[in-house]
Every structure is written in structure tokens, then in C-alpha cells.
C-alpha atoms as a PDB file:
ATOM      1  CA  UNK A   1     166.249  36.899  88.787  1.00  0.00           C
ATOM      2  CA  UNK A   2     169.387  38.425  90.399  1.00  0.00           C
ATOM      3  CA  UNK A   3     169.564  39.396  93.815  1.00  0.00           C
ATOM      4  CA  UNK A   4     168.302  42.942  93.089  1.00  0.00           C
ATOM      5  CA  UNK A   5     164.957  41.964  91.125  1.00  0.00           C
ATOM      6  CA  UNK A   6     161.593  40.998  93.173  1.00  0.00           C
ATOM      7  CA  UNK A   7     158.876  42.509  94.810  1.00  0.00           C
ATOM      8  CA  UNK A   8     159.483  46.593  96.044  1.00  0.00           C
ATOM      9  CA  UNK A   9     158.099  45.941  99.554  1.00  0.00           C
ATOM     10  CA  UNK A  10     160.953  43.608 100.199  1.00  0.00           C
ATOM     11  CA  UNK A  11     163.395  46.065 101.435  1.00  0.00           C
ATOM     12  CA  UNK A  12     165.122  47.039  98.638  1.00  0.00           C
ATOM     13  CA  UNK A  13     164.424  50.769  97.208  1.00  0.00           C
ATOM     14  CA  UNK A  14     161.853  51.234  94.269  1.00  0.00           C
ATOM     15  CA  UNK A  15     163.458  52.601  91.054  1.00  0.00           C
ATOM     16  CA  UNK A  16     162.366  54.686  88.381  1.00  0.00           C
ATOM     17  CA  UNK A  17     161.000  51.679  86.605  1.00  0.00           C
ATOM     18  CA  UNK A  18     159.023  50.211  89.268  1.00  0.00           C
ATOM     19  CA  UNK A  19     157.231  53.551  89.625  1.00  0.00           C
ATOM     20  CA  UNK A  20     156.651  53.941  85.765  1.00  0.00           C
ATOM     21  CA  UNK A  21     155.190  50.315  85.906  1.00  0.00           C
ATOM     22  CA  UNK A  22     153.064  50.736  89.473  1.00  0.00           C
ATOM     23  CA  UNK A  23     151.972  54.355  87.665  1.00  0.00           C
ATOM     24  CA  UNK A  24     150.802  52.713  84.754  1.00  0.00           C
ATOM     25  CA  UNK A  25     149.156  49.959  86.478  1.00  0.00           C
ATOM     26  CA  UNK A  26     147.129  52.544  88.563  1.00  0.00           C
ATOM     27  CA  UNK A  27     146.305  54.394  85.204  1.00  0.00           C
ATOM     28  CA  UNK A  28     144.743  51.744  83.689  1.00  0.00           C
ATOM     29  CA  UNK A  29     142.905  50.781  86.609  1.00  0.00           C
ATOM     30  CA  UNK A  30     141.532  54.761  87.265  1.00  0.00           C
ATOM     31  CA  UNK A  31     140.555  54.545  83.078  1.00  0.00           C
ATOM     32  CA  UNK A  32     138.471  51.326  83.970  1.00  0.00           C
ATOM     33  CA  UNK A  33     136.802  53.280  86.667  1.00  0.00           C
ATOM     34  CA  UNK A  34     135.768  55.939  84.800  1.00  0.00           C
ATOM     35  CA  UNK A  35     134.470  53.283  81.789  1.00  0.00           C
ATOM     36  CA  UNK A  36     132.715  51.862  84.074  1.00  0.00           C
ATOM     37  CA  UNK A  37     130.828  55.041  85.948  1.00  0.00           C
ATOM     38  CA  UNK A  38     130.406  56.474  82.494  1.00  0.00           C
ATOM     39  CA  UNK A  39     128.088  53.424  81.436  1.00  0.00           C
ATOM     40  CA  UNK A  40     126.053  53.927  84.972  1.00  0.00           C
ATOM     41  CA  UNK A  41     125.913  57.320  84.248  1.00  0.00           C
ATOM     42  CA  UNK A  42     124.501  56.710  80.833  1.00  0.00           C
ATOM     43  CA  UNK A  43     122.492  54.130  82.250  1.00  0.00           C
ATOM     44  CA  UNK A  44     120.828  56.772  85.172  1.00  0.00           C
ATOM     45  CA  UNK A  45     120.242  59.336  82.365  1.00  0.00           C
ATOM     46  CA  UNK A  46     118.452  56.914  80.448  1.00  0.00           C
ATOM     47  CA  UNK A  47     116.388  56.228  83.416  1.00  0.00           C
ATOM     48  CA  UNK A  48     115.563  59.640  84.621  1.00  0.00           C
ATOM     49  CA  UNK A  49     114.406  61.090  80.903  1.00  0.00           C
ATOM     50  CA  UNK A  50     112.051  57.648  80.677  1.00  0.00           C
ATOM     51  CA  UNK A  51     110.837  58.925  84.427  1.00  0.00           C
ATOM     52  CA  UNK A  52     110.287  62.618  82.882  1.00  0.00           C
ATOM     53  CA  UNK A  53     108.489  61.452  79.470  1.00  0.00           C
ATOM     54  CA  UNK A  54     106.433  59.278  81.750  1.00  0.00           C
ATOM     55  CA  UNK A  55     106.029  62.722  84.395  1.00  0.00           C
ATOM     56  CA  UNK A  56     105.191  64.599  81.480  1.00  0.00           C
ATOM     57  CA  UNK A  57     102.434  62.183  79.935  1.00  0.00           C
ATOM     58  CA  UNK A  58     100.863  62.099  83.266  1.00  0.00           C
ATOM     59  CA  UNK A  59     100.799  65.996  83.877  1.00  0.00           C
ATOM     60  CA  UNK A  60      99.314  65.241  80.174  1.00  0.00           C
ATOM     61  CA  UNK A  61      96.748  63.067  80.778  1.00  0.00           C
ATOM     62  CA  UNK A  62      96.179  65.495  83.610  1.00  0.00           C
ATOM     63  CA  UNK A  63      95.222  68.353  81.903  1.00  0.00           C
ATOM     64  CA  UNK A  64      93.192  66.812  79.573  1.00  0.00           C
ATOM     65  CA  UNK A  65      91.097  65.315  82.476  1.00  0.00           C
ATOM     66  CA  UNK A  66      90.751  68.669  83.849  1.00  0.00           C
ATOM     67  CA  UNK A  67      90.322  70.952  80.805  1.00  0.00           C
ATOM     68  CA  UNK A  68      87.079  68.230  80.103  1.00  0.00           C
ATOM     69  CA  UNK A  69      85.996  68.721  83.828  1.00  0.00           C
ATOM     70  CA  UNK A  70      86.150  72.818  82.992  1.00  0.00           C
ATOM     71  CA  UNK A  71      83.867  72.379  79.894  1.00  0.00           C
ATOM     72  CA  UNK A  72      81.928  70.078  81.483  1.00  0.00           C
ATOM     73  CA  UNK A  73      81.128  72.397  84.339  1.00  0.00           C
ATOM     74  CA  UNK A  74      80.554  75.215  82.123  1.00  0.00           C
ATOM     75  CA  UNK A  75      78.146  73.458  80.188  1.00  0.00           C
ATOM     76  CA  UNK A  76      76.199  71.914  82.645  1.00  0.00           C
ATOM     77  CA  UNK A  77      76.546  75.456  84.622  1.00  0.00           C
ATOM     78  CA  UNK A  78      75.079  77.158  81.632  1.00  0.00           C
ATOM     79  CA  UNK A  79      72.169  74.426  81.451  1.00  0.00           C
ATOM     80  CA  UNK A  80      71.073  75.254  84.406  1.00  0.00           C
ATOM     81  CA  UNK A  81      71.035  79.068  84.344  1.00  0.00           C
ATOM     82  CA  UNK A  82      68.820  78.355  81.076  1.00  0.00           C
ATOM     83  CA  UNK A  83      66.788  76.054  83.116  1.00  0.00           C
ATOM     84  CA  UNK A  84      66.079  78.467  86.500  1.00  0.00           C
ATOM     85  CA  UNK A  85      65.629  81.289  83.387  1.00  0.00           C
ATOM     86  CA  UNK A  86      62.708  79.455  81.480  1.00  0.00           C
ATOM     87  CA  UNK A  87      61.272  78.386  85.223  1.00  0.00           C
ATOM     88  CA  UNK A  88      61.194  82.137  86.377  1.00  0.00           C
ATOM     89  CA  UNK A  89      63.675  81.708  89.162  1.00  0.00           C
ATOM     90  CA  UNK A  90      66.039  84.795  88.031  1.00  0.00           C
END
């Protein structure tokens, strides 16, 4: 090294290479960044559509429980009008 190489930040002025170099440093570095939020981003959307298949098979399940309840009721419902009917109540 002559007298004029070394580090920038050691009083002598930065040239056109130094930037180039620092530029291409920070480059890589912003493209590793964005590699690595891309995989967390996969990662989250991964997570939220097993959270929404999971959401929906509940709602689902859900339904199911309730549509039974609803037949249920209506059957039981209609057993007992036929009952009260065949005792004279109305």
C-alpha cells in the first residue's frame, strides 16, 4: 500500500472507487434483507392460510352442529304438537 491507499475515514477523501465498492457492499447487504423478509413473509402466509383452513373447518363443524340442533328441534317440536293433538290439548 502507498501512502494514498487505506481506510476512507482516515482523512483522506473517498474516490469514485471507494463509493462504487461501499455502494455495492450496501447492495448486497439490502438484497440479503429482502431474501431474508421474503422467506418470513412466505413463512407468515403459510401460517395464516393453515389458521383460515383451520377457521373455516371450525365455522364447519359449526354449522353442522347447528343445522342437526334445527332438525332436531323441529322434529321433536313436531312430536309434540302430534302428541298434545292425539291428547285433545289443541
Amino acid at each position: 500500500m502507498n501512502g494514498n491507499e487505506g481506510d476512507a475515514g482516515m482523512g483522506r477523501e473517498r474516490t469514485t472507487r471507494d463509493l462504487v465498492l461501499e455502494t455495492h457492499q450496501d447492495v448486497k447487504w439490502i438484497c440479503r434483507a429482502l431474501e431474508r423478509i421474503e422467506a418470513e413473509n412466505r413463512e407468515y402466509a403459510a401460517r395464516l392460510r393453515a389458521v383460515e383452513e383451520w377457521r373455516s373447518e371450525k365455522r364447519g363443524e359449526e354449522r353442522r352442529a347447528s343445522a342437526v340442533g334445527t332438525v332436531a328441534g323441529g322434529v321433536v317440536g313436531g312430536a309434540v304438537a302430534v302428541i298434545v293433538k292425539i291428547l285433545g290439548g289443541g
